[in-house]
PDB file of N, CA and C in Angstrom:
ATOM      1  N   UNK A   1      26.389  10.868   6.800  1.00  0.00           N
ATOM      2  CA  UNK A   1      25.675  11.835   5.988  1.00  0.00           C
ATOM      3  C   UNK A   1      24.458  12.298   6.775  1.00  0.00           C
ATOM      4  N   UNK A   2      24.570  13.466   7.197  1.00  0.00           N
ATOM      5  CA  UNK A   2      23.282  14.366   7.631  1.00  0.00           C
ATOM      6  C   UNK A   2      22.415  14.749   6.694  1.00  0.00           C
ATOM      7  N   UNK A   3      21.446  15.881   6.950  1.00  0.00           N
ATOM      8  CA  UNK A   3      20.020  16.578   6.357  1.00  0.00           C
ATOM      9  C   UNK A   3      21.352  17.818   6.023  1.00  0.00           C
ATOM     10  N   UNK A   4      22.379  18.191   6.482  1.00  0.00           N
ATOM     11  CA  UNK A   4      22.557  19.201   5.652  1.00  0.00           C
ATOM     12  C   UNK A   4      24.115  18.798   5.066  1.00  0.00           C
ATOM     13  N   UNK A   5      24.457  17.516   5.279  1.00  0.00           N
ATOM     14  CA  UNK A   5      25.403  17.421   3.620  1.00  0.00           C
ATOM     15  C   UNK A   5      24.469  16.612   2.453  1.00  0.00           C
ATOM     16  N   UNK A   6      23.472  16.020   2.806  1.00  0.00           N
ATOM     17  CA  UNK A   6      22.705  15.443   2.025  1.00  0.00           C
ATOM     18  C   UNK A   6      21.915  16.211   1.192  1.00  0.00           C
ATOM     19  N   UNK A   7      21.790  17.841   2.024  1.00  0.00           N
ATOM     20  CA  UNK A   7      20.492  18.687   1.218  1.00  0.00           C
ATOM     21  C   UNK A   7      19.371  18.571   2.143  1.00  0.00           C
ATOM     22  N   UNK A   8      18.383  19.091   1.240  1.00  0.00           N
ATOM     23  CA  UNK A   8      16.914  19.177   1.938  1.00  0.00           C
ATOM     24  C   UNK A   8      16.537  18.182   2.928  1.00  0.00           C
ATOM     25  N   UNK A   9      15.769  18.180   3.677  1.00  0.00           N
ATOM     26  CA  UNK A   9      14.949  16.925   4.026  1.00  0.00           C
ATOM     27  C   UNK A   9      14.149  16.394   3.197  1.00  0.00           C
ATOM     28  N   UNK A  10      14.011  15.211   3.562  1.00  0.00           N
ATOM     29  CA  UNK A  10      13.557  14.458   2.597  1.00  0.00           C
ATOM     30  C   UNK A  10      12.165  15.002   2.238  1.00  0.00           C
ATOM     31  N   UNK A  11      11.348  15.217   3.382  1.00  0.00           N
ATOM     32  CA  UNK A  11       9.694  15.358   3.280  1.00  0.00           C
ATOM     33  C   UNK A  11       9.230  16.534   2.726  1.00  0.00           C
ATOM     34  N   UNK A  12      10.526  17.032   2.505  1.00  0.00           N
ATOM     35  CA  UNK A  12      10.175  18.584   1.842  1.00  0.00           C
ATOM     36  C   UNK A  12      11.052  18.583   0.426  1.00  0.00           C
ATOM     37  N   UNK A  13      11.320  17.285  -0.039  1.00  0.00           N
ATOM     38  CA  UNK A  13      11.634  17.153  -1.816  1.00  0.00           C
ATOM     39  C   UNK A  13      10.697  16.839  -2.357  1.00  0.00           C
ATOM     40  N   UNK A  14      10.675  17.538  -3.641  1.00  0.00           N
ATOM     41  CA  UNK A  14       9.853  17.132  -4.702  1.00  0.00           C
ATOM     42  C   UNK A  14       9.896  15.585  -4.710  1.00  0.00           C
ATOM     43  N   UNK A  15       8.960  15.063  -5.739  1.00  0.00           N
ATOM     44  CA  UNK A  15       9.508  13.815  -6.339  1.00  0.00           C
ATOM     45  C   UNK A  15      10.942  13.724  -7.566  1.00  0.00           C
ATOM     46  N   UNK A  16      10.702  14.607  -7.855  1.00  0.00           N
ATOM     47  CA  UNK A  16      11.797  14.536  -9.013  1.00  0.00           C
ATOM     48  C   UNK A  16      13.125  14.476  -8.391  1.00  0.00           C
ATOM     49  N   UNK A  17      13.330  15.709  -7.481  1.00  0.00           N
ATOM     50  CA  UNK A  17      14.592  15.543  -6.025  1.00  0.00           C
ATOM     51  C   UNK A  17      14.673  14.472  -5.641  1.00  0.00           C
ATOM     52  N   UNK A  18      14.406  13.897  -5.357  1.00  0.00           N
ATOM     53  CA  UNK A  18      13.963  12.923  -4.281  1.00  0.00           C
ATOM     54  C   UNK A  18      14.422  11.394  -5.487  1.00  0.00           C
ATOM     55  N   UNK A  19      13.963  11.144  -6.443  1.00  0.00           N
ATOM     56  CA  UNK A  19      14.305  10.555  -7.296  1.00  0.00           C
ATOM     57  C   UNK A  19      15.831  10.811  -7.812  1.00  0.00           C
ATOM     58  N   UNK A  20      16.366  12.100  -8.199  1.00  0.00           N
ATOM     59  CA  UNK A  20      17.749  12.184  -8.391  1.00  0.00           C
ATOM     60  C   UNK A  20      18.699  11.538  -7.635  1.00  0.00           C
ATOM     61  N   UNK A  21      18.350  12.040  -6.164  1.00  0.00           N
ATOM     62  CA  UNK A  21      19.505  11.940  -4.769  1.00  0.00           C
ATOM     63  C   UNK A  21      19.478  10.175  -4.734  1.00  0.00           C
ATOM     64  N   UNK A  22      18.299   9.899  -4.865  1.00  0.00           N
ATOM     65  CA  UNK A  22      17.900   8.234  -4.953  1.00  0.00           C
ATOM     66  C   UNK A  22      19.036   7.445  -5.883  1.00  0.00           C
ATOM     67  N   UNK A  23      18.718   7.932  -7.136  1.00  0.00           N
ATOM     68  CA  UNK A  23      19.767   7.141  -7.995  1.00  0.00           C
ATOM     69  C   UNK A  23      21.367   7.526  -8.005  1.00  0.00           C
ATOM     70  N   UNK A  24      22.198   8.845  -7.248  1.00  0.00           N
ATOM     71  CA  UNK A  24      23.211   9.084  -6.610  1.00  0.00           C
ATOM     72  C   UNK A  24      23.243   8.326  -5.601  1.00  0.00           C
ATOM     73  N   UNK A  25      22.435   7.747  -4.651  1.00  0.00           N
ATOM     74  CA  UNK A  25      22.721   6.976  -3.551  1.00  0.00           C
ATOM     75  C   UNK A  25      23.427   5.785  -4.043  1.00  0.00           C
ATOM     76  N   UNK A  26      21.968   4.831  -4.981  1.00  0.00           N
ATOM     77  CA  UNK A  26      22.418   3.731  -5.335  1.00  0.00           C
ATOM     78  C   UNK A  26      23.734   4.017  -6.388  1.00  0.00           C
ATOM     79  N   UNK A  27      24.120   4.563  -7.143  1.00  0.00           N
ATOM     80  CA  UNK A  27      25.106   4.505  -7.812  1.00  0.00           C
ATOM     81  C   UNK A  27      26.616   4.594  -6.849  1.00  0.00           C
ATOM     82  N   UNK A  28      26.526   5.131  -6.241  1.00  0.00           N
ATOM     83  CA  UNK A  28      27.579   5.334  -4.475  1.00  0.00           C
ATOM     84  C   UNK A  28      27.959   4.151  -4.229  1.00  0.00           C
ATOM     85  N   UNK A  29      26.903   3.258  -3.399  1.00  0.00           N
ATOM     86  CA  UNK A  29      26.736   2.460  -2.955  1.00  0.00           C
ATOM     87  C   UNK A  29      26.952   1.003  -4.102  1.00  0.00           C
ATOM     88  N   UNK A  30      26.677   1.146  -5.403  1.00  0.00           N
ATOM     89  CA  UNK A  30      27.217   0.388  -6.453  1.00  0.00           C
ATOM     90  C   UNK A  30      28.688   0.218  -6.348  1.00  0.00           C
ATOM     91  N   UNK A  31      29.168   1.120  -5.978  1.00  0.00           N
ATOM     92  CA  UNK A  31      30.313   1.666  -6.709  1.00  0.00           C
ATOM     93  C   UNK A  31      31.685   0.544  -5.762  1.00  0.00           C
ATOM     94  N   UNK A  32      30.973   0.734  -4.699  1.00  0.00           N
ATOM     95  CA  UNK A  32      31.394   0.347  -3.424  1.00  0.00           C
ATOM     96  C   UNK A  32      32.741   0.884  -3.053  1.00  0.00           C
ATOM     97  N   UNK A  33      32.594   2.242  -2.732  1.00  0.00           N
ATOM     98  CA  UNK A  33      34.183   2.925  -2.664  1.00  0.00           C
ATOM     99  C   UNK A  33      33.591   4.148  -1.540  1.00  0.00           C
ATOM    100  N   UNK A  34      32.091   3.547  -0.765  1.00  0.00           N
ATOM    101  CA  UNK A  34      31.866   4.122   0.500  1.00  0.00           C
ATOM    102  C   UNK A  34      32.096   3.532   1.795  1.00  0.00           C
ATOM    103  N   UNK A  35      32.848   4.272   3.125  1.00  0.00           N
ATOM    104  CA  UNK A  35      33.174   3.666   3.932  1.00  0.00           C
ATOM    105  C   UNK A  35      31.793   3.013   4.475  1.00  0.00           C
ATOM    106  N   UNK A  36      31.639   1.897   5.539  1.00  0.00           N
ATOM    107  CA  UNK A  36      31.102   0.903   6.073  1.00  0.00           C
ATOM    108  C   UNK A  36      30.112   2.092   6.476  1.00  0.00           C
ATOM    109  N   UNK A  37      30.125   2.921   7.795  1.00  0.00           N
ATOM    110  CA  UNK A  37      29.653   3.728   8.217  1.00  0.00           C
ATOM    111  C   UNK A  37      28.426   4.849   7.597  1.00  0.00           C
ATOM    112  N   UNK A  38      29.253   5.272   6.696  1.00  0.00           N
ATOM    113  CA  UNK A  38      28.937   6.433   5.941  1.00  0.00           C
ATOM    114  C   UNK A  38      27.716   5.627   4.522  1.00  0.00           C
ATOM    115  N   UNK A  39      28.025   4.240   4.242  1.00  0.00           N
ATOM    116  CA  UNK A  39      27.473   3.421   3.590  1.00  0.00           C
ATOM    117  C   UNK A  39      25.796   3.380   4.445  1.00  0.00           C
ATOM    118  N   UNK A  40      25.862   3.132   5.230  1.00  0.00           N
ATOM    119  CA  UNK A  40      24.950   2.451   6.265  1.00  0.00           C
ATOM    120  C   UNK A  40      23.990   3.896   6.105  1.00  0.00           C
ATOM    121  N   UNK A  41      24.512   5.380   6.481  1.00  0.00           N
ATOM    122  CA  UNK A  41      23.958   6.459   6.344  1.00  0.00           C
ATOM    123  C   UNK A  41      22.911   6.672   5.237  1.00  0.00           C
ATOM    124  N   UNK A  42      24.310   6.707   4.187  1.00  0.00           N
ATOM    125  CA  UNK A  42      23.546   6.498   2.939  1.00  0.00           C
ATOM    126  C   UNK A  42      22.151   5.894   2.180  1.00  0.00           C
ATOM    127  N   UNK A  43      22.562   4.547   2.752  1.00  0.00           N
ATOM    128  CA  UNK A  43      21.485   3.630   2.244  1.00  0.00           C
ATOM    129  C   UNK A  43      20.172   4.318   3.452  1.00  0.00           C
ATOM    130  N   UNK A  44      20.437   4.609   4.834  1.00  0.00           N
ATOM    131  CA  UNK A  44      18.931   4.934   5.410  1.00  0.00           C
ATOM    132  C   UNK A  44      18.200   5.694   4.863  1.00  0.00           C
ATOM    133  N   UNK A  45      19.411   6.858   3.808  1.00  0.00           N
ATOM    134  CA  UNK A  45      18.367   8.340   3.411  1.00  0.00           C
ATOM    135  C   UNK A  45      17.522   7.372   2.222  1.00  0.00           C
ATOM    136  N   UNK A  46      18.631   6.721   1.594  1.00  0.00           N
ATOM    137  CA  UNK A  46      17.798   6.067   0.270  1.00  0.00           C
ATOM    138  C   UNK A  46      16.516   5.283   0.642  1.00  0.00           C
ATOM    139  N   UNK A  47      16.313   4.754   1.642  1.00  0.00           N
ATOM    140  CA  UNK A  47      15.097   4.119   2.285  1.00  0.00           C
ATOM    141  C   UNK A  47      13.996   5.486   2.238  1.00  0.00           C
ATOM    142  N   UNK A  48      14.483   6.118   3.384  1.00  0.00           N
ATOM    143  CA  UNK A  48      13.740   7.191   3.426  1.00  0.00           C
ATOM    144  C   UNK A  48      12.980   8.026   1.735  1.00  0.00           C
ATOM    145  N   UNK A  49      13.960   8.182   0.809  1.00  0.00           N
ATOM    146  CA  UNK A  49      13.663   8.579  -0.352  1.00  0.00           C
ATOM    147  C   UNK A  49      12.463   8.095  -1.035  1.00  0.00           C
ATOM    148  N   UNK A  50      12.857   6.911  -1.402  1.00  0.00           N
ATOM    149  CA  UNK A  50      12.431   5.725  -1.569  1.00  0.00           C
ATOM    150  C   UNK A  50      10.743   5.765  -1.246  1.00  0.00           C
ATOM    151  N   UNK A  51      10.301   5.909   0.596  1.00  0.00           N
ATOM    152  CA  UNK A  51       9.127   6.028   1.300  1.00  0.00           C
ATOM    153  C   UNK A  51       8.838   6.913   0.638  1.00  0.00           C
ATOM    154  N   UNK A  52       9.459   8.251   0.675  1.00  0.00           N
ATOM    155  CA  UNK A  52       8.392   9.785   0.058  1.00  0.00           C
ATOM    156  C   UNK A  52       8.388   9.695  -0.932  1.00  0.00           C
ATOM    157  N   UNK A  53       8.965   8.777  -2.205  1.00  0.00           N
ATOM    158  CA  UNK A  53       8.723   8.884  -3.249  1.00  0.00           C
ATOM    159  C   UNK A  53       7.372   8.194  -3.621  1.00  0.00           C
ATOM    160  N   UNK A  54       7.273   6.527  -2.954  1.00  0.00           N
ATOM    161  CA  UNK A  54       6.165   5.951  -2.762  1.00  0.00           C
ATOM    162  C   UNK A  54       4.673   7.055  -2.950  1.00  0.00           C
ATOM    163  N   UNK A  55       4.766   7.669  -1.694  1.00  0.00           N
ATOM    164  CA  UNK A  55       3.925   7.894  -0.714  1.00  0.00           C
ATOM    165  C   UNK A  55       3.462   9.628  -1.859  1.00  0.00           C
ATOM    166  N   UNK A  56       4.709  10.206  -2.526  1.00  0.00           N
ATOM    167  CA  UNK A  56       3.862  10.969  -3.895  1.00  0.00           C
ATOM    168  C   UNK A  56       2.896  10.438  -4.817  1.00  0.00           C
ATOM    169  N   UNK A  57       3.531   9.255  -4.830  1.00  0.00           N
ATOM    170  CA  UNK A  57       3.215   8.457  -6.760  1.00  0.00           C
ATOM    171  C   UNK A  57       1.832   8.008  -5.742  1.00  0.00           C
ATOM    172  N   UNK A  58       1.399   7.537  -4.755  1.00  0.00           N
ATOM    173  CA  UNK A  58       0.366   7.336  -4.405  1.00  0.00           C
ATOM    174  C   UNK A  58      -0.605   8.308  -4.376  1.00  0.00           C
ATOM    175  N   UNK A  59      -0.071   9.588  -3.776  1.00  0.00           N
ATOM    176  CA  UNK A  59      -1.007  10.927  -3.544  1.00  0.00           C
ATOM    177  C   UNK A  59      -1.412  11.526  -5.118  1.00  0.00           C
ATOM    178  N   UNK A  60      -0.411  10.920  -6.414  1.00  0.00           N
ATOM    179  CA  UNK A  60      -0.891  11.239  -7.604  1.00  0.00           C
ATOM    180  C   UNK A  60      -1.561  10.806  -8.045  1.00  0.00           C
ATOM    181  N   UNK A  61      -1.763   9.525  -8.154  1.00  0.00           N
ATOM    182  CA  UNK A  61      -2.774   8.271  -8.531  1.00  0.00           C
ATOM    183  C   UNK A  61      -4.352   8.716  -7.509  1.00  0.00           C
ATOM    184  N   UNK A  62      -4.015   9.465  -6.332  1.00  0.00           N
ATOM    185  CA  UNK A  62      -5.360   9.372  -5.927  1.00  0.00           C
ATOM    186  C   UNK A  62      -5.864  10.656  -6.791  1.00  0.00           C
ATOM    187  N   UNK A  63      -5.183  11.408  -6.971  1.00  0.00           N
ATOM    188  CA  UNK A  63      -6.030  12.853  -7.802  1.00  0.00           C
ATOM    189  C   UNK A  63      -5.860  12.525  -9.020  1.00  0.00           C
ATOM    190  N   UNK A  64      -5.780  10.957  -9.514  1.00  0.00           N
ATOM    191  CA  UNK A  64      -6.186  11.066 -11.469  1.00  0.00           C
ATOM    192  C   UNK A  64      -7.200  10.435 -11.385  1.00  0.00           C
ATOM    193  N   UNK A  65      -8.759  11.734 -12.036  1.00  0.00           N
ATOM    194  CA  UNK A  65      -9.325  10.942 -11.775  1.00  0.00           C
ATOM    195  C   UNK A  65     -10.005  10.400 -14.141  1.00  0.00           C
ATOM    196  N   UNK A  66     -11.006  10.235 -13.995  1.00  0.00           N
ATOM    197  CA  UNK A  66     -11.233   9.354 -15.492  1.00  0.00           C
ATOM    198  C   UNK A  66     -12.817  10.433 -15.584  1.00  0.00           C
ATOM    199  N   UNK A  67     -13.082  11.173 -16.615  1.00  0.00           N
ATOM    200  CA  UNK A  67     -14.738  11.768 -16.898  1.00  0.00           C
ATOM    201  C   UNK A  67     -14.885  10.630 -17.384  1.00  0.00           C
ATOM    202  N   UNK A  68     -16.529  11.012 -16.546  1.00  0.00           N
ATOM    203  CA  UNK A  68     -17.385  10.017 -17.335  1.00  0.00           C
ATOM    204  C   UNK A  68     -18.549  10.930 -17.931  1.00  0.00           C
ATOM    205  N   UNK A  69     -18.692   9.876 -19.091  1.00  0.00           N
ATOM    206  CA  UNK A  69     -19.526  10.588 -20.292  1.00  0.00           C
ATOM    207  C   UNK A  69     -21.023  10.325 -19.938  1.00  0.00           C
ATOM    208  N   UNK A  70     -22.066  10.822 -20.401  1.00  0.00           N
ATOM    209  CA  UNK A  70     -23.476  10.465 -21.007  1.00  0.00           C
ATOM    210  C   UNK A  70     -23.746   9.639 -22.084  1.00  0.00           C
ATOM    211  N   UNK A  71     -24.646   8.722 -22.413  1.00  0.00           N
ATOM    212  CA  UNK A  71     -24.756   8.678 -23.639  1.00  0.00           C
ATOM    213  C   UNK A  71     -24.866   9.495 -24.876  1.00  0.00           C
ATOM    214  N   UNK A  72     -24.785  11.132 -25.024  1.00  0.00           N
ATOM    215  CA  UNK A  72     -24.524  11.841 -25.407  1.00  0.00           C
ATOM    216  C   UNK A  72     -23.206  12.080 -25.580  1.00  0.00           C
ATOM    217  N   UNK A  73     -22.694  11.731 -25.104  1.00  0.00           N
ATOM    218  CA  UNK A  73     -20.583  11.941 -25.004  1.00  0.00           C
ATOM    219  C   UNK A  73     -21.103  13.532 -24.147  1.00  0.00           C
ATOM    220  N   UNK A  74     -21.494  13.851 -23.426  1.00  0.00           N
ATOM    221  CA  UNK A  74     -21.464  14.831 -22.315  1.00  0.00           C
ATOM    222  C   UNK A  74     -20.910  14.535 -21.238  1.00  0.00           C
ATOM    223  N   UNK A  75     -19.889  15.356 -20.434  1.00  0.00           N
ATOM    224  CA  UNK A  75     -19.419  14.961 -19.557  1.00  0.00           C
ATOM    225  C   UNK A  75     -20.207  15.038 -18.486  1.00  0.00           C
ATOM    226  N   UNK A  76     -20.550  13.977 -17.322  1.00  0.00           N
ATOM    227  CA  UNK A  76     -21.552  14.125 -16.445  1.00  0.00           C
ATOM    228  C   UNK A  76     -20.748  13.723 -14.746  1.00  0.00           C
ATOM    229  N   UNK A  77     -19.636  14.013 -14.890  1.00  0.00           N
ATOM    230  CA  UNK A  77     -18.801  13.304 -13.187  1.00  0.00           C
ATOM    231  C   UNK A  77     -17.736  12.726 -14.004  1.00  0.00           C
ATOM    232  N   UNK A  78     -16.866  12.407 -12.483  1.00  0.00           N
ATOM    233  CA  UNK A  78     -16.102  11.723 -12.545  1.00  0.00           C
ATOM    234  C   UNK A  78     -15.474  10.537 -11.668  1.00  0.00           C
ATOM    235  N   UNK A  79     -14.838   9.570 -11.928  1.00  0.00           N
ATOM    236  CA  UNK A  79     -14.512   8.380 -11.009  1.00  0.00           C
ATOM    237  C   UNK A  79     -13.040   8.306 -11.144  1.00  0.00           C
ATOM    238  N   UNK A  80     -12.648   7.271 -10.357  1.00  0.00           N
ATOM    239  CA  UNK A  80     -10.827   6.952  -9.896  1.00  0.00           C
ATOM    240  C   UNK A  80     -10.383   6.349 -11.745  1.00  0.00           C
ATOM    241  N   UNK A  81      -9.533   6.886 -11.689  1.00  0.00           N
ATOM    242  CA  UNK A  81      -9.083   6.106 -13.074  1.00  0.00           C
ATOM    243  C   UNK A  81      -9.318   4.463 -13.235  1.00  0.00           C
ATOM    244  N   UNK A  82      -9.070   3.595 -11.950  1.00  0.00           N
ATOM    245  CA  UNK A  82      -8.875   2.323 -12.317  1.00  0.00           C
ATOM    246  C   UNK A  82     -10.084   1.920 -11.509  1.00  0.00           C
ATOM    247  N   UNK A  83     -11.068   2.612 -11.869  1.00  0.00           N
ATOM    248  CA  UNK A  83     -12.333   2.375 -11.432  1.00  0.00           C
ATOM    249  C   UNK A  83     -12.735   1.169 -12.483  1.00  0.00           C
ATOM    250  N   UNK A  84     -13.854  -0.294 -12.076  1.00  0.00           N
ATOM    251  CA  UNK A  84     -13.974  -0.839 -13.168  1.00  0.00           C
ATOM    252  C   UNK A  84     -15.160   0.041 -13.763  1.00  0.00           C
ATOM    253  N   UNK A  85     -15.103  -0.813 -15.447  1.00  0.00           N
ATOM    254  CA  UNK A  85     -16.574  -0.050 -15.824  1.00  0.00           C
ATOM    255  C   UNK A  85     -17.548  -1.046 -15.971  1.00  0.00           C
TER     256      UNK A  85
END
């Protein structure tokens, strides 16, 4: 399996893409009715998937961030969501 029977490259799927092709891999590869070869293919893109999917859900978590209030309940800034308080 190549970049063009597989589809896009990986680094240029959404997460949601990237998540679909993911759970078609593993379901393939469940199934076990892929040759040895073509298996081995498979599972690298799913690695690969797998990384850029990581590597979104990380780049999302860094842009959520939490307002912080005043004692007024005014919003005055903001910090990382899992900032302590």
């Amino acid at each position: 399996m190549n970049e063009t029977d597989a589809g896009k490259p990986v680094e240029q799927m959404s997460f949601e893409e990237a998540i679909a092709e993911l759970e078609q891999i593993v379901q393939r590869l469940e199934q076990g009715q892929v040759p040895l070869a073509e298996s081995i293919a498979i599972y690298e893109r799913g690695a690969a998937l797998k990384k850029h999917c990581e590597k979104l859900l990380q780049q999302a978590e860094a842009r959520i961030e939490k307002i912080v209030l005043n004692e007024q309940g005014e919003p005055v800034g903001a910090e990382p969501l899992d900032a302590p308080e």
